[in-house]
C-alpha atoms as a PDB file:
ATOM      1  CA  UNK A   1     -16.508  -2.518  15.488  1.00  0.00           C
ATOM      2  CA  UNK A   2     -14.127  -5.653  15.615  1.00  0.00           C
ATOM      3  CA  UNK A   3     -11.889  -6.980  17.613  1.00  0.00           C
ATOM      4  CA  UNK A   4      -8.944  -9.693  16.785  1.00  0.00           C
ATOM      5  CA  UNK A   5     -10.269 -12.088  19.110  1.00  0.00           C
ATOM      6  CA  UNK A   6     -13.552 -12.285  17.682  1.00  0.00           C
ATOM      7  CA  UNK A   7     -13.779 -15.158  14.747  1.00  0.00           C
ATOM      8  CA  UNK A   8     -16.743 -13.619  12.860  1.00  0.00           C
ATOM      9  CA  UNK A   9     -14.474 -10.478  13.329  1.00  0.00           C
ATOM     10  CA  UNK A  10     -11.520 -12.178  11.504  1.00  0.00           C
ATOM     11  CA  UNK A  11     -13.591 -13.771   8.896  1.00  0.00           C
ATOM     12  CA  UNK A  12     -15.152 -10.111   7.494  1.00  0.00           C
ATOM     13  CA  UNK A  13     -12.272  -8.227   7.250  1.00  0.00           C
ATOM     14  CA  UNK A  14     -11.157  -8.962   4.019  1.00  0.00           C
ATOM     15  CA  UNK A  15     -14.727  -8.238   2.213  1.00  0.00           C
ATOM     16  CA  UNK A  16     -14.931  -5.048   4.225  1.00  0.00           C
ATOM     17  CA  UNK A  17     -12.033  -4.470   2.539  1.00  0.00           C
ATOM     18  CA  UNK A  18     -12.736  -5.187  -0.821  1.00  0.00           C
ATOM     19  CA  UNK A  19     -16.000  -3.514  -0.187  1.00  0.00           C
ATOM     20  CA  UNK A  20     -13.766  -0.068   0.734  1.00  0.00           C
ATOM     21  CA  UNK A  21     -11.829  -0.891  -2.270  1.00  0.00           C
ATOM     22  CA  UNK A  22     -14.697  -1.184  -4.819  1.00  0.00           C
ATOM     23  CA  UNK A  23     -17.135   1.207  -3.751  1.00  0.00           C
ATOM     24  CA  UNK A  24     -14.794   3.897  -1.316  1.00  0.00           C
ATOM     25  CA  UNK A  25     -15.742   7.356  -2.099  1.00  0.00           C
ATOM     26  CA  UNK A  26     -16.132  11.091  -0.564  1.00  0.00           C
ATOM     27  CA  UNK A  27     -19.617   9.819   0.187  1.00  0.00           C
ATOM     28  CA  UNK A  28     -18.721   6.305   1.587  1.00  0.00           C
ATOM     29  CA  UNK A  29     -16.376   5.106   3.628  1.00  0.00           C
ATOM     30  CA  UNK A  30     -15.991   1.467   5.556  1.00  0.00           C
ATOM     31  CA  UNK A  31     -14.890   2.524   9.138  1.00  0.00           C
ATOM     32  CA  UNK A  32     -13.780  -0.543  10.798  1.00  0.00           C
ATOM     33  CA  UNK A  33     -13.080   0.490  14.542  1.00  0.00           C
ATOM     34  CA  UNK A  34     -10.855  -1.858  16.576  1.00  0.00           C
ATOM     35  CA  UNK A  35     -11.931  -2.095  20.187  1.00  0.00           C
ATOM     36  CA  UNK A  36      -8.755  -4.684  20.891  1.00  0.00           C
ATOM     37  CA  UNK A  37      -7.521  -3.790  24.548  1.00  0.00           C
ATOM     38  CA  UNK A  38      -3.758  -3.131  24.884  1.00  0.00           C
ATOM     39  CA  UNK A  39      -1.376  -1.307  22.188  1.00  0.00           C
ATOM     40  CA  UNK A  40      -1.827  -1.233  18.146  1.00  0.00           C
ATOM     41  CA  UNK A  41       1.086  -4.295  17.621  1.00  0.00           C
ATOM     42  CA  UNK A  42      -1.721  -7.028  17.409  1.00  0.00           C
ATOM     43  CA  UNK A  43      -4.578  -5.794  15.228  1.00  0.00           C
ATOM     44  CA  UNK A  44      -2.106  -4.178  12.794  1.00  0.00           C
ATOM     45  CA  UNK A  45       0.037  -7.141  12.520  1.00  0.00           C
ATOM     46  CA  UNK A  46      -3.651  -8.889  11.841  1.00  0.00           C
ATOM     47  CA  UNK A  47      -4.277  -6.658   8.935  1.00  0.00           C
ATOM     48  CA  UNK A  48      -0.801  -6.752   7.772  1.00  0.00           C
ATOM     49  CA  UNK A  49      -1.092 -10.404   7.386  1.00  0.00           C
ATOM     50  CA  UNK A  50      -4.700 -10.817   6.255  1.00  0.00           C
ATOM     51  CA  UNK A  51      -3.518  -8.441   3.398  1.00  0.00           C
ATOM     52  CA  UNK A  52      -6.080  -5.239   4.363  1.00  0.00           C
ATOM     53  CA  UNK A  53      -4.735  -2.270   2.424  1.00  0.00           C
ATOM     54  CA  UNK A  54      -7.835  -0.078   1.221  1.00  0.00           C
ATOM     55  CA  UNK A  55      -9.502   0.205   5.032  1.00  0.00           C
ATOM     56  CA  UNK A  56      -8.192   2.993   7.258  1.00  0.00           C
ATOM     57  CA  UNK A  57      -6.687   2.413  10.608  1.00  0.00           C
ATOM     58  CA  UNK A  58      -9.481   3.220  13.467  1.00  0.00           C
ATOM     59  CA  UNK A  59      -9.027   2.181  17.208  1.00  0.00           C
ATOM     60  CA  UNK A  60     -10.570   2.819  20.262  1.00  0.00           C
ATOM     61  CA  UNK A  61      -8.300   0.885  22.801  1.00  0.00           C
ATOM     62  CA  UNK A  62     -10.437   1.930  25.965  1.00  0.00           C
ATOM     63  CA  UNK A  63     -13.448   0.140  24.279  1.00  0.00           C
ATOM     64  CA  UNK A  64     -15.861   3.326  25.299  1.00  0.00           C
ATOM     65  CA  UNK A  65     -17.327   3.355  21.757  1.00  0.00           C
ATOM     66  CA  UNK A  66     -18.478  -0.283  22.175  1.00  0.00           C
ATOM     67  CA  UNK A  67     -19.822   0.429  25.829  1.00  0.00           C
ATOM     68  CA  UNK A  68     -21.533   3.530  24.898  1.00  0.00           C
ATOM     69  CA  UNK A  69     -23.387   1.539  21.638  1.00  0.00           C
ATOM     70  CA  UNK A  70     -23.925  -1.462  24.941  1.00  0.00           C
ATOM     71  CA  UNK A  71     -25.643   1.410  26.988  1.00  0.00           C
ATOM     72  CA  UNK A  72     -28.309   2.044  23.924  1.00  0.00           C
ATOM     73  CA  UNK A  73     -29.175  -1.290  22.759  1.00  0.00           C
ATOM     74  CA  UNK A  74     -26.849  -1.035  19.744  1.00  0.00           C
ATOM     75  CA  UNK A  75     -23.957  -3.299  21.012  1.00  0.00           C
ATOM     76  CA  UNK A  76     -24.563  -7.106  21.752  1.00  0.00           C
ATOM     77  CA  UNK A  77     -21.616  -8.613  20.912  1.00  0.00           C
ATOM     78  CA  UNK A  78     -18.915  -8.158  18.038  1.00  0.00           C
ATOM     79  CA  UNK A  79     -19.005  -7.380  15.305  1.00  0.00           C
ATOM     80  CA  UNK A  80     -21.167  -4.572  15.407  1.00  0.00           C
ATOM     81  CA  UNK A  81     -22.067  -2.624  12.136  1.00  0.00           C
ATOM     82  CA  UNK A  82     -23.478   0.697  12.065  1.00  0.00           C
ATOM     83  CA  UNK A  83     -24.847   2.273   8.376  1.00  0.00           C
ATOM     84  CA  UNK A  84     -24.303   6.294   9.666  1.00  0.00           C
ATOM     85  CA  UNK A  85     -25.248   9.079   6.649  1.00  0.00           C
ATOM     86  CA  UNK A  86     -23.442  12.260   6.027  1.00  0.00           C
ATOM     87  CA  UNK A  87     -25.038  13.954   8.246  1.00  0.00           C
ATOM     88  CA  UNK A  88     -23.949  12.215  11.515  1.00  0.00           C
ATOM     89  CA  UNK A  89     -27.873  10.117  11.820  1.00  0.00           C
ATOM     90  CA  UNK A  90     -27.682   5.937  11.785  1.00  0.00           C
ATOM     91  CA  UNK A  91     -29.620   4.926   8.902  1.00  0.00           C
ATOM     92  CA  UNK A  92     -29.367   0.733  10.239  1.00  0.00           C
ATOM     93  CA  UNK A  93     -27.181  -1.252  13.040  1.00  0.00           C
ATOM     94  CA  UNK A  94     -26.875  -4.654  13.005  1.00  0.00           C
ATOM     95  CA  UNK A  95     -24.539  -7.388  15.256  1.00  0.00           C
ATOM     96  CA  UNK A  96     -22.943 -10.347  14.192  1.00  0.00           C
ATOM     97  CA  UNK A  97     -21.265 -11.384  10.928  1.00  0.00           C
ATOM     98  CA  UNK A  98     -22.343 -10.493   7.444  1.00  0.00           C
ATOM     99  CA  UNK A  99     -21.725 -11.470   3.637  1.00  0.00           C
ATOM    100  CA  UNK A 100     -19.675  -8.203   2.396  1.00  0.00           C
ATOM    101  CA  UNK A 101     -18.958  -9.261  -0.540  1.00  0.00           C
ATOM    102  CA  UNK A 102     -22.778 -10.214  -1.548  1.00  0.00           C
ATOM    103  CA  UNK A 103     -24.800  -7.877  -3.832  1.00  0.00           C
ATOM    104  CA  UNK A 104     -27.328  -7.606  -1.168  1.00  0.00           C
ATOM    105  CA  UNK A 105     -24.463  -5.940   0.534  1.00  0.00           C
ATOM    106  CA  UNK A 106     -23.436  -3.502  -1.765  1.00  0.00           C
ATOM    107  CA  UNK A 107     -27.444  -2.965  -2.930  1.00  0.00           C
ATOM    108  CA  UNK A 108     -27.629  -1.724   0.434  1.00  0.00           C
ATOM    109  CA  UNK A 109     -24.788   0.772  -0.299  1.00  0.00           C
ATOM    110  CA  UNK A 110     -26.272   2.136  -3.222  1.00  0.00           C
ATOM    111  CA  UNK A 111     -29.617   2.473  -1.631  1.00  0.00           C
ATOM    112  CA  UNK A 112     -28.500   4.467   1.285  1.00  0.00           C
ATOM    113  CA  UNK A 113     -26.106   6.690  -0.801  1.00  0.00           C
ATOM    114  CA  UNK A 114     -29.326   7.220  -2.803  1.00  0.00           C
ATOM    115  CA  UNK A 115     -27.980   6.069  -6.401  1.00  0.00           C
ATOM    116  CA  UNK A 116     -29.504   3.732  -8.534  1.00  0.00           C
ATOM    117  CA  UNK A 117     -27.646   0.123  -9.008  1.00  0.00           C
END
């Protein structure tokens, strides 16, 4: 979950995206969920200009997803990442920042799609 306000938010984007773009498949997908209040003009114009092409467009406006996540522990600020396997089940959660584009990062891909590096 992100939200344009959010400075950590802003600063990830572009290695979610380049994690999307490297290692995007039927069995992986980066869902980045905008929680941004208000209409679709401002975070779109935010990934228009920060260059995001391979991530999807996700939005939850009325910010229920983040309050829901709030209501179980899982939510204490933005961003909020959630590691969720095929069948529906979170794997990991974590809030706060992270290096995408580290191989720690994608190591943790691999492991939970259950492939060798």
């Amino acid at each position: 979950l992100w939200a344009t306000w959010c400075a950590p938010c802003r600063a990830e984007m572009p290695a979610l995206d380049a994690l999307q773009k490297e290692m995007g498949s039927d069995a992986f997908e980066v869902v980045a969920v905008n929680v941004d209040v208000g209409d679709d003009a401002k975070p779109k114009k935010f990934l228009e200009e920060t260059g995001v092409k391979a991530l999807g467009y996700y939005r939850d406006s009325t910010m229920a997803l983040f309050n829901d996540l709030k209501t179980r522990g899982l939510a204490l600020g933005l961003p909020v990442t959630m590691l969720i396997d095929g069948e529906g089940c979170l794997i990991a959660h974590m809030n706060g920042p992270a290096e995408w584009s580290s191989p720690d990062a994608r190591r943790l891909v691999v492991t939970a799609l259950g492939k060798s590096d």
